[in-house]
PDB file of N, CA and C in Angstrom:
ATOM      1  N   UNK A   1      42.275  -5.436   5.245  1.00  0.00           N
ATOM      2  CA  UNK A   1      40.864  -5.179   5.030  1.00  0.00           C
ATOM      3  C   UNK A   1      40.705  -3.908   4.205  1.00  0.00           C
ATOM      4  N   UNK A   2      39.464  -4.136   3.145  1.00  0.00           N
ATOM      5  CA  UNK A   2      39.626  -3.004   2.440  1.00  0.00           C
ATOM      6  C   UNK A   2      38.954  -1.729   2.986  1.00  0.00           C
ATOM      7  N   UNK A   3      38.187  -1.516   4.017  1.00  0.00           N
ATOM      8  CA  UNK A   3      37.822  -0.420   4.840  1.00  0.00           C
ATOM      9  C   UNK A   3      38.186  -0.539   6.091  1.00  0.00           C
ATOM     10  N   UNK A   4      39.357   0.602   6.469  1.00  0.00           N
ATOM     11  CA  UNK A   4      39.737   0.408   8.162  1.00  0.00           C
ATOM     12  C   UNK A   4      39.252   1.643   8.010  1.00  0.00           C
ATOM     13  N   UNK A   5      39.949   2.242   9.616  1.00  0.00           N
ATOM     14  CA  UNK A   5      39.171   3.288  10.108  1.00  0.00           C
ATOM     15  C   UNK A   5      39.351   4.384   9.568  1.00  0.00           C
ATOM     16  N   UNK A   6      40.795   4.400   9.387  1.00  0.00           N
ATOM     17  CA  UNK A   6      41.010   5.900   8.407  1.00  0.00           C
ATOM     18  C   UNK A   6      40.579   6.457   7.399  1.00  0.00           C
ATOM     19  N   UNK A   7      40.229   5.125   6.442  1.00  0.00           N
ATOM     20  CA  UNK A   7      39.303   4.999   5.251  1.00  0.00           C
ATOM     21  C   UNK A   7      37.804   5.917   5.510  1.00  0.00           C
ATOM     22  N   UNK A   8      37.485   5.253   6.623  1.00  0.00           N
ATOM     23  CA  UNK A   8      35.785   5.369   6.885  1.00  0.00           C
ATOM     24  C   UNK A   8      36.061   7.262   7.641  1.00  0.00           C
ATOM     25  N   UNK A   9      36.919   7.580   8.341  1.00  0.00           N
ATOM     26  CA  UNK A   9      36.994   8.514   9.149  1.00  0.00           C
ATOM     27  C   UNK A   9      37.102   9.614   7.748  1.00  0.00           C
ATOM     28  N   UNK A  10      38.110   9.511   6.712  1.00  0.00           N
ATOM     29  CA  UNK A  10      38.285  10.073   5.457  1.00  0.00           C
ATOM     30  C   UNK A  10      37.035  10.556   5.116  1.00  0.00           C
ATOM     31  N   UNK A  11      35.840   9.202   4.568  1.00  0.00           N
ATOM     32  CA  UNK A  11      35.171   9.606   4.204  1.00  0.00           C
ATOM     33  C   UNK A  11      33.930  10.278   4.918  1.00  0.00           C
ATOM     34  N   UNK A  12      33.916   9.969   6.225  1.00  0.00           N
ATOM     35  CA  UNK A  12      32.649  11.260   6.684  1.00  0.00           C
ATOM     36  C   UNK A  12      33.649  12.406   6.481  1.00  0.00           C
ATOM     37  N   UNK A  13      34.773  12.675   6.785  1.00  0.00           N
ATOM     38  CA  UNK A  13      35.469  13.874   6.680  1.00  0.00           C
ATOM     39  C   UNK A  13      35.040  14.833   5.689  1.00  0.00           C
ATOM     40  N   UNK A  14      35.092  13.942   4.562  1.00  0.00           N
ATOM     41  CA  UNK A  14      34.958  14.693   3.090  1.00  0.00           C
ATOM     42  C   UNK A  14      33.390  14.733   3.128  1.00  0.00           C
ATOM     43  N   UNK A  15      32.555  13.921   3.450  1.00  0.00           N
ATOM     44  CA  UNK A  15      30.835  13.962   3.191  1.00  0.00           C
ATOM     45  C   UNK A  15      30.001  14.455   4.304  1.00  0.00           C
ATOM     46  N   UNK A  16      30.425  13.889   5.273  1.00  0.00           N
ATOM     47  CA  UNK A  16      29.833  14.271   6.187  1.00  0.00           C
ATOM     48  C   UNK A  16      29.903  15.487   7.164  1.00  0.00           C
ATOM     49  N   UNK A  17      31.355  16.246   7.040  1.00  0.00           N
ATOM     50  CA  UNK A  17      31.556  17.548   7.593  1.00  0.00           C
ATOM     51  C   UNK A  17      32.294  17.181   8.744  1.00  0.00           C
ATOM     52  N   UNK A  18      32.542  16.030   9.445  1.00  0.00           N
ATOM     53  CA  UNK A  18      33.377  15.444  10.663  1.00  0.00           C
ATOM     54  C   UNK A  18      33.392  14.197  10.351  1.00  0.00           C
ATOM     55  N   UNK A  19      34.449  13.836  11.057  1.00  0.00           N
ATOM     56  CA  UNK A  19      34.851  12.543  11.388  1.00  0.00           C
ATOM     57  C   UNK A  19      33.839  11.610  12.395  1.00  0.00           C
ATOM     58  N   UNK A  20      33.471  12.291  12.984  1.00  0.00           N
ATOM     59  CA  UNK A  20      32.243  12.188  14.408  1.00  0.00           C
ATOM     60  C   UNK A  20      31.011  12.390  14.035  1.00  0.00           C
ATOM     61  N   UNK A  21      30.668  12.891  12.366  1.00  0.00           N
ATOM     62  CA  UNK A  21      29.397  12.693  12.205  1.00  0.00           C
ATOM     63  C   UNK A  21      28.930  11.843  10.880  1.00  0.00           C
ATOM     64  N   UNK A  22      29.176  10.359  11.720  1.00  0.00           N
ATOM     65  CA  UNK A  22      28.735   9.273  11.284  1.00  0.00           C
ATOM     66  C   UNK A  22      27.003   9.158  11.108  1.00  0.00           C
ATOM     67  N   UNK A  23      26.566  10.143  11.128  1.00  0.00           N
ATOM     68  CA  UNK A  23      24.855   9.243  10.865  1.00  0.00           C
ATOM     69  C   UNK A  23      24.540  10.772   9.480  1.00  0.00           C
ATOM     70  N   UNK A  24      25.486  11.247   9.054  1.00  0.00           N
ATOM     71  CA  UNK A  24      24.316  12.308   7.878  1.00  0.00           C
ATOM     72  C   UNK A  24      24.325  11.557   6.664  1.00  0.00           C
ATOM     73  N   UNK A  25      23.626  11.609   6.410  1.00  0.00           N
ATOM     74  CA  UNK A  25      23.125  10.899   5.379  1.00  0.00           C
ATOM     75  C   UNK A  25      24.163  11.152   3.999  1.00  0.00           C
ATOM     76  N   UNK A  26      24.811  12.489   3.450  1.00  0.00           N
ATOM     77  CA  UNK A  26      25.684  12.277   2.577  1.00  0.00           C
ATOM     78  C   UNK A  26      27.070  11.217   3.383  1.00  0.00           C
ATOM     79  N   UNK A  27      27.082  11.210   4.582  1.00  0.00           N
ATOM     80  CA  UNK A  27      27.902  10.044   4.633  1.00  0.00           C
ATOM     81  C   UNK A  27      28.029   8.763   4.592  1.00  0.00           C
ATOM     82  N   UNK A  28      26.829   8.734   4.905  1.00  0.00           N
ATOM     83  CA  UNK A  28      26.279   6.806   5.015  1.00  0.00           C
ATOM     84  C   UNK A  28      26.487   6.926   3.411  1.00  0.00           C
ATOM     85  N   UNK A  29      25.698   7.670   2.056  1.00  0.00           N
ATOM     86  CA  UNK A  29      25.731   7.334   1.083  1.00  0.00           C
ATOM     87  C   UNK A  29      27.130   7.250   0.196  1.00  0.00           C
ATOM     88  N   UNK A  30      28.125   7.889   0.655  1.00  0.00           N
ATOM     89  CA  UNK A  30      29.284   7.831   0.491  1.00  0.00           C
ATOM     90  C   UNK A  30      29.714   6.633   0.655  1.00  0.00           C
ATOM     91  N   UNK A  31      29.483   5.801   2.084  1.00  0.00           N
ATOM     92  CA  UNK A  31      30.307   5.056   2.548  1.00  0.00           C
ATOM     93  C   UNK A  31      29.641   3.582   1.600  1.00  0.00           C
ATOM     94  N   UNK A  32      28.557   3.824   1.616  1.00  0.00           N
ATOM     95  CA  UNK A  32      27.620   2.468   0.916  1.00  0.00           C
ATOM     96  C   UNK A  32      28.327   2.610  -0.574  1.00  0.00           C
ATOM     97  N   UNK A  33      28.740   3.627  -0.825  1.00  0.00           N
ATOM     98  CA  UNK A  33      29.174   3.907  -2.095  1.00  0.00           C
ATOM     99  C   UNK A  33      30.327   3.238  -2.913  1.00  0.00           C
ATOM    100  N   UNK A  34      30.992   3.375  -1.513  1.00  0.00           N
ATOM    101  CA  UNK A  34      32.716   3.002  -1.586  1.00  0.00           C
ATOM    102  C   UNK A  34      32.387   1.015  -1.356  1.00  0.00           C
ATOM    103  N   UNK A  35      31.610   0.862  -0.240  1.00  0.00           N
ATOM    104  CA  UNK A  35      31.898  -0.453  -0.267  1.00  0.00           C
ATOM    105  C   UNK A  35      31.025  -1.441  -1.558  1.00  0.00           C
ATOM    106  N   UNK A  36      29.697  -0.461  -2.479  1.00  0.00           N
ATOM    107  CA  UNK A  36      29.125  -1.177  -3.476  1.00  0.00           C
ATOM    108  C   UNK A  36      30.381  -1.144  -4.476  1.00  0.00           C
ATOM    109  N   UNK A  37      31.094  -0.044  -4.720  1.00  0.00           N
ATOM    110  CA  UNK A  37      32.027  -0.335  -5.555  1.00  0.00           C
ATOM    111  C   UNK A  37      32.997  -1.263  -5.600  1.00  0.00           C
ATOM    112  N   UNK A  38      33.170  -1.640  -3.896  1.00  0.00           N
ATOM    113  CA  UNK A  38      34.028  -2.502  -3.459  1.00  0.00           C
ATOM    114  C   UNK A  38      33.844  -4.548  -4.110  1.00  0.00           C
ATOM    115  N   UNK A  39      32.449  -4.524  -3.241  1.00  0.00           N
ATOM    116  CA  UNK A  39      31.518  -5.346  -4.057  1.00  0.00           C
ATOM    117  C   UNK A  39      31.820  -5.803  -5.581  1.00  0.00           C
ATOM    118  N   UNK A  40      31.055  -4.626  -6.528  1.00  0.00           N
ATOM    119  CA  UNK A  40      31.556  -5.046  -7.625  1.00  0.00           C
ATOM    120  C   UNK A  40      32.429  -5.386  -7.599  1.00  0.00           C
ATOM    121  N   UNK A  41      33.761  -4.851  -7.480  1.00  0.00           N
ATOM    122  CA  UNK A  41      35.186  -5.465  -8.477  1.00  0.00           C
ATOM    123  C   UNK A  41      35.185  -6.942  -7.765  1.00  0.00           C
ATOM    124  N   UNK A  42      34.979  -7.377  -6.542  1.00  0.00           N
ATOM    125  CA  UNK A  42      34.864  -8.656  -6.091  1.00  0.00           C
ATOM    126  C   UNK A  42      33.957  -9.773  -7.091  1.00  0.00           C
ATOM    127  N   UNK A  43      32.945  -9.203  -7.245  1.00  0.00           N
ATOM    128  CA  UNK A  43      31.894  -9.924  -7.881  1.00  0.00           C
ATOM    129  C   UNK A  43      32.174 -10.061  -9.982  1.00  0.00           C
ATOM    130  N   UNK A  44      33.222  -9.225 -10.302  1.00  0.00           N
ATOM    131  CA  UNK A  44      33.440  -9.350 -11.339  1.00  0.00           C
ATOM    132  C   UNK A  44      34.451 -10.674 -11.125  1.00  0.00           C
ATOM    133  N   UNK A  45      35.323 -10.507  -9.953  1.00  0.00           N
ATOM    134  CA  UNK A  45      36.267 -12.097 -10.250  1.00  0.00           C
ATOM    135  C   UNK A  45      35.625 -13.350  -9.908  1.00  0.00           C
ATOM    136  N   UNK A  46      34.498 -13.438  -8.939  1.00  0.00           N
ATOM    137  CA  UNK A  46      34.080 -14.175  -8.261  1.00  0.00           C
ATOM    138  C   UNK A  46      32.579 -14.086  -8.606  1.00  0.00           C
ATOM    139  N   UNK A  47      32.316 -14.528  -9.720  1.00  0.00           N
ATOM    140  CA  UNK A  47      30.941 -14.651 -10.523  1.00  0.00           C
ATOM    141  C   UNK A  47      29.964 -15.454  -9.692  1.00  0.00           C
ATOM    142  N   UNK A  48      30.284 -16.683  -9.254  1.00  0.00           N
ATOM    143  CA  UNK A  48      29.351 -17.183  -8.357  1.00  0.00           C
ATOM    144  C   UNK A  48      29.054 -17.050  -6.666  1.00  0.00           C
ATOM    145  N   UNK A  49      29.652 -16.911  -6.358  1.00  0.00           N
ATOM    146  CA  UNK A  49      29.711 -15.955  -4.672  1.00  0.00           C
ATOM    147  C   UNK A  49      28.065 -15.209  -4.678  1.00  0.00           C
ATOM    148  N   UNK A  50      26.801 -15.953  -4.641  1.00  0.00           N
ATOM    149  CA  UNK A  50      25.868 -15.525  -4.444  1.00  0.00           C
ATOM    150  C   UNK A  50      25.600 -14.767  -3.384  1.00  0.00           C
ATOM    151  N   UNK A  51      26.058 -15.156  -2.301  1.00  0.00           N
ATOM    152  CA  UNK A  51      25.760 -14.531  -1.173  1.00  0.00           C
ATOM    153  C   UNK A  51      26.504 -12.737  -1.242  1.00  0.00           C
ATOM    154  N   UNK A  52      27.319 -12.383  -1.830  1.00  0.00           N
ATOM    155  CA  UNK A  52      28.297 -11.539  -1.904  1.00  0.00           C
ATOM    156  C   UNK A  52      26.835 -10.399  -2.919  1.00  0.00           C
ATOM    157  N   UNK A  53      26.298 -11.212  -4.043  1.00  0.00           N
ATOM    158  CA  UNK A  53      25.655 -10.745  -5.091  1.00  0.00           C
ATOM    159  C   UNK A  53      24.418 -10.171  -4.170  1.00  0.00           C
ATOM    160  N   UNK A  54      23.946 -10.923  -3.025  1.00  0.00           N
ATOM    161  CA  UNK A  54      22.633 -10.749  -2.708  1.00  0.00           C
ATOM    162  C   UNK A  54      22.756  -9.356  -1.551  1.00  0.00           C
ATOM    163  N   UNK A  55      24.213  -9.250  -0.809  1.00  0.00           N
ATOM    164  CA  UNK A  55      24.520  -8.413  -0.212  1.00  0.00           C
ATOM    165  C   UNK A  55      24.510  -7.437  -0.722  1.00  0.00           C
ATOM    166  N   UNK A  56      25.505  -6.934  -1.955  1.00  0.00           N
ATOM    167  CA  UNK A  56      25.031  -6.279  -3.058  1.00  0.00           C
ATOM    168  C   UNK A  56      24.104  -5.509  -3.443  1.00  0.00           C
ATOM    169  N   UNK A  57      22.953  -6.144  -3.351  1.00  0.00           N
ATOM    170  CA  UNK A  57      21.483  -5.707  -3.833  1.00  0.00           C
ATOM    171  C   UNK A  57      20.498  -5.135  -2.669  1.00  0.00           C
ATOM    172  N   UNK A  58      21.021  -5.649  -1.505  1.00  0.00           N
ATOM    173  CA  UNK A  58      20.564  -4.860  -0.406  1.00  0.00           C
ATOM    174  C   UNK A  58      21.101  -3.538  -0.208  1.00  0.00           C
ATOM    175  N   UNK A  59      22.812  -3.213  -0.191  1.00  0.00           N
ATOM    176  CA  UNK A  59      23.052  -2.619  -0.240  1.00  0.00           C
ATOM    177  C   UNK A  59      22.994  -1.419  -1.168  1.00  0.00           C
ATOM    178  N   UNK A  60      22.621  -1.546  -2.767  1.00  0.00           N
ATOM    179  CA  UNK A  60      21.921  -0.506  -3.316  1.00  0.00           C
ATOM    180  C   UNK A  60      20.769  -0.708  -2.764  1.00  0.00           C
ATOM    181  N   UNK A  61      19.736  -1.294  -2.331  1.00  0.00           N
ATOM    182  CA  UNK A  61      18.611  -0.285  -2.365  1.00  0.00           C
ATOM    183  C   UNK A  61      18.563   0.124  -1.209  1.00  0.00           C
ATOM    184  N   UNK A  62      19.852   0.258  -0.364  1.00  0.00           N
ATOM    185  CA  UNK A  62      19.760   1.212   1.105  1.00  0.00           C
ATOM    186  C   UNK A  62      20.192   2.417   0.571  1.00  0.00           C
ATOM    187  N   UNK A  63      21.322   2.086  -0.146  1.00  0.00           N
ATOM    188  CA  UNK A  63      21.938   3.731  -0.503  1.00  0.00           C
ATOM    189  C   UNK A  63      20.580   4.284  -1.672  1.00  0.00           C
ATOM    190  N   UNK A  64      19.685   3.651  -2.521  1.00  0.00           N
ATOM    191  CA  UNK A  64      18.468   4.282  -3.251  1.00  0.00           C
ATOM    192  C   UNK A  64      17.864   5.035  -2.208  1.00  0.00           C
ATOM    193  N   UNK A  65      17.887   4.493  -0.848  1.00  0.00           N
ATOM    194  CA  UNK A  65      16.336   4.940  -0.083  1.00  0.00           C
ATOM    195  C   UNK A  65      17.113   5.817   0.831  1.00  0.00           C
ATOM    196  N   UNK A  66      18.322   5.934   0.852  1.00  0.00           N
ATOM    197  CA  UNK A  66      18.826   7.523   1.621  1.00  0.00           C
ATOM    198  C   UNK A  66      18.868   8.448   0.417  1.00  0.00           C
ATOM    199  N   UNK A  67      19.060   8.088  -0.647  1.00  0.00           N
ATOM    200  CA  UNK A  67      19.269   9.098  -2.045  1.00  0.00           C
ATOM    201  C   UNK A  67      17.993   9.981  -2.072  1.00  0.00           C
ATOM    202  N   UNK A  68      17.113   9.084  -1.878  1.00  0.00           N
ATOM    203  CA  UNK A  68      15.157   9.043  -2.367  1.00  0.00           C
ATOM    204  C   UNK A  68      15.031  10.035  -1.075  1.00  0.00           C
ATOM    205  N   UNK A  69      15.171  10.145   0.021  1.00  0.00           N
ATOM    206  CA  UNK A  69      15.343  10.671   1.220  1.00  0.00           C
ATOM    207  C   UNK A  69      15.887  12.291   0.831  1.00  0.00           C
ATOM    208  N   UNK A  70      17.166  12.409   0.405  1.00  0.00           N
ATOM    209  CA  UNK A  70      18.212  13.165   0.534  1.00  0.00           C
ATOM    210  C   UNK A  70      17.544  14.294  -0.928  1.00  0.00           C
ATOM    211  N   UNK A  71      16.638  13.523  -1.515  1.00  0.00           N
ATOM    212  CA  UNK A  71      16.266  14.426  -2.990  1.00  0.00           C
ATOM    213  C   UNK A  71      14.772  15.120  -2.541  1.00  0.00           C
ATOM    214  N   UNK A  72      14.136  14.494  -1.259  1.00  0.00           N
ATOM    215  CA  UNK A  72      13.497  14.992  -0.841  1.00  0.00           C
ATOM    216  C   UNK A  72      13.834  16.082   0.368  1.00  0.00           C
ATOM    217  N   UNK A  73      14.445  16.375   0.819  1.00  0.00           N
ATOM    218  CA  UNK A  73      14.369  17.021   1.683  1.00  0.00           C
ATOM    219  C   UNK A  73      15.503  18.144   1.198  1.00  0.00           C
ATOM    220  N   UNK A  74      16.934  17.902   0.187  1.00  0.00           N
ATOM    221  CA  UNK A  74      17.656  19.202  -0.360  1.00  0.00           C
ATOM    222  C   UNK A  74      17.947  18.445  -1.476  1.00  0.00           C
ATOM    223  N   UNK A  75      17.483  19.021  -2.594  1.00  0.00           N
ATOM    224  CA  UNK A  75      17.725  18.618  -3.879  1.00  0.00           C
ATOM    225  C   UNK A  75      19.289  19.048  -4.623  1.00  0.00           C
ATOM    226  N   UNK A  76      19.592  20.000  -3.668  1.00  0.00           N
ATOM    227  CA  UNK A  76      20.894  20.607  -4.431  1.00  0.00           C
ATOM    228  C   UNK A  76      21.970  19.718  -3.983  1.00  0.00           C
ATOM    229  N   UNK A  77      21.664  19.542  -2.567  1.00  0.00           N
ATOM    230  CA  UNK A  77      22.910  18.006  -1.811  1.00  0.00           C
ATOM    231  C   UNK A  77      22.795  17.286  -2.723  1.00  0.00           C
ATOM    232  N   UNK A  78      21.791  16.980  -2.811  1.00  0.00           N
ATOM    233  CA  UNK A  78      21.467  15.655  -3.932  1.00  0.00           C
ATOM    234  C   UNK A  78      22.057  15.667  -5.085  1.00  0.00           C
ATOM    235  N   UNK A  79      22.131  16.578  -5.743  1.00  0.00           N
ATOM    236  CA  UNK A  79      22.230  16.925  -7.204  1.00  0.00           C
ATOM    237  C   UNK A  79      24.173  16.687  -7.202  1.00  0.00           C
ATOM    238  N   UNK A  80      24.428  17.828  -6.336  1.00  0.00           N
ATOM    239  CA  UNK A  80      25.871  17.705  -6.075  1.00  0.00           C
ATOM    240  C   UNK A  80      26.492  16.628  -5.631  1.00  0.00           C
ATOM    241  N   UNK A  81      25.975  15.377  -4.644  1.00  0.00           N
ATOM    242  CA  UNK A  81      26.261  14.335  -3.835  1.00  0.00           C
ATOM    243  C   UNK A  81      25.871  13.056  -5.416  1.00  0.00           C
ATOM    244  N   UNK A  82      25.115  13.221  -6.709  1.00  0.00           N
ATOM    245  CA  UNK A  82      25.536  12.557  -7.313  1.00  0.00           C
ATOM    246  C   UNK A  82      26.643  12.482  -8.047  1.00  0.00           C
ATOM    247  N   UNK A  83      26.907  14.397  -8.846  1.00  0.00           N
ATOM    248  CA  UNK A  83      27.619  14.455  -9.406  1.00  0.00           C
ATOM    249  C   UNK A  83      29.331  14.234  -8.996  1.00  0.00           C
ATOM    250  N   UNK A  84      29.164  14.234  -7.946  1.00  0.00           N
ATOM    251  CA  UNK A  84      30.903  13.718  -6.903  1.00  0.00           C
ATOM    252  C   UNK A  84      31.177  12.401  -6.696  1.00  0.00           C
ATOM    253  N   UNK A  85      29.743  11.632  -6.488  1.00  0.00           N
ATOM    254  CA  UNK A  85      30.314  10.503  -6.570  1.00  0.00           C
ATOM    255  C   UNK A  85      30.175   9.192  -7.686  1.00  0.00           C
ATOM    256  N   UNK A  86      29.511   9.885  -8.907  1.00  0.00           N
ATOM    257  CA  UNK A  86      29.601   9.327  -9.850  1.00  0.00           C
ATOM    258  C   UNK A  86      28.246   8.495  -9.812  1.00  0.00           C
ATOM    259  N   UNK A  87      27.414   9.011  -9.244  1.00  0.00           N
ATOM    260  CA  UNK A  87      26.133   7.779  -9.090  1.00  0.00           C
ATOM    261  C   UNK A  87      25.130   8.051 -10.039  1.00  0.00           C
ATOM    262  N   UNK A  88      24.762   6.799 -10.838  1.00  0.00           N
ATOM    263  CA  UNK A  88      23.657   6.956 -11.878  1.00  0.00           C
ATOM    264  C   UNK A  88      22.237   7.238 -11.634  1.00  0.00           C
ATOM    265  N   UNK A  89      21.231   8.299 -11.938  1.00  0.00           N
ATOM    266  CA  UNK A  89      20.081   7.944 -11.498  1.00  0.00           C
ATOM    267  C   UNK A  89      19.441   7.280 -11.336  1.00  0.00           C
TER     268      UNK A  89
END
């Protein structure tokens, strides 16, 4: 599986400040991050897999509406939390 635990534990590590703090928001957006990227490369081999596409699209606009969240309340997280993880405005 392409996210086990160590994966996910990694990344609050690095975003979230603990391993144990699964709900801050630079971590959820991290993690939505890793698995939209995941997504894509799936969806580039597997063009018709609608259901995969529609998951996809939910999943950006969850990670939009913690971003939209996260630019409201510290703009500098924000600013920095795009430039690390490569996310387009």
């Amino acid at each position: 599986m392409y996210l086990t635990k160590e994966i996910k534990a990694e990344i609050f590590k690095k975003h979230g400040g603990s391993e144990s703090n699964t709900g801050s928001t630079e971590g959820q957006i991290a993690l939505f991050t890793h698995r939209i990227n995941h997504l894509t490369g799936h969806l580039k081999k597997n063009q018709k897999d609608f259901n995969t596409e529609r998951s996809l699209v939910k999943l950006v606009g969850k990670r939009r509406s913690l971003l939209d969240y996260l630019k409201k309340k510290d703009i500098e997280k924000y600013r920095a939390l795009i430039k690390e993880l490569n996310i387009r405005k």
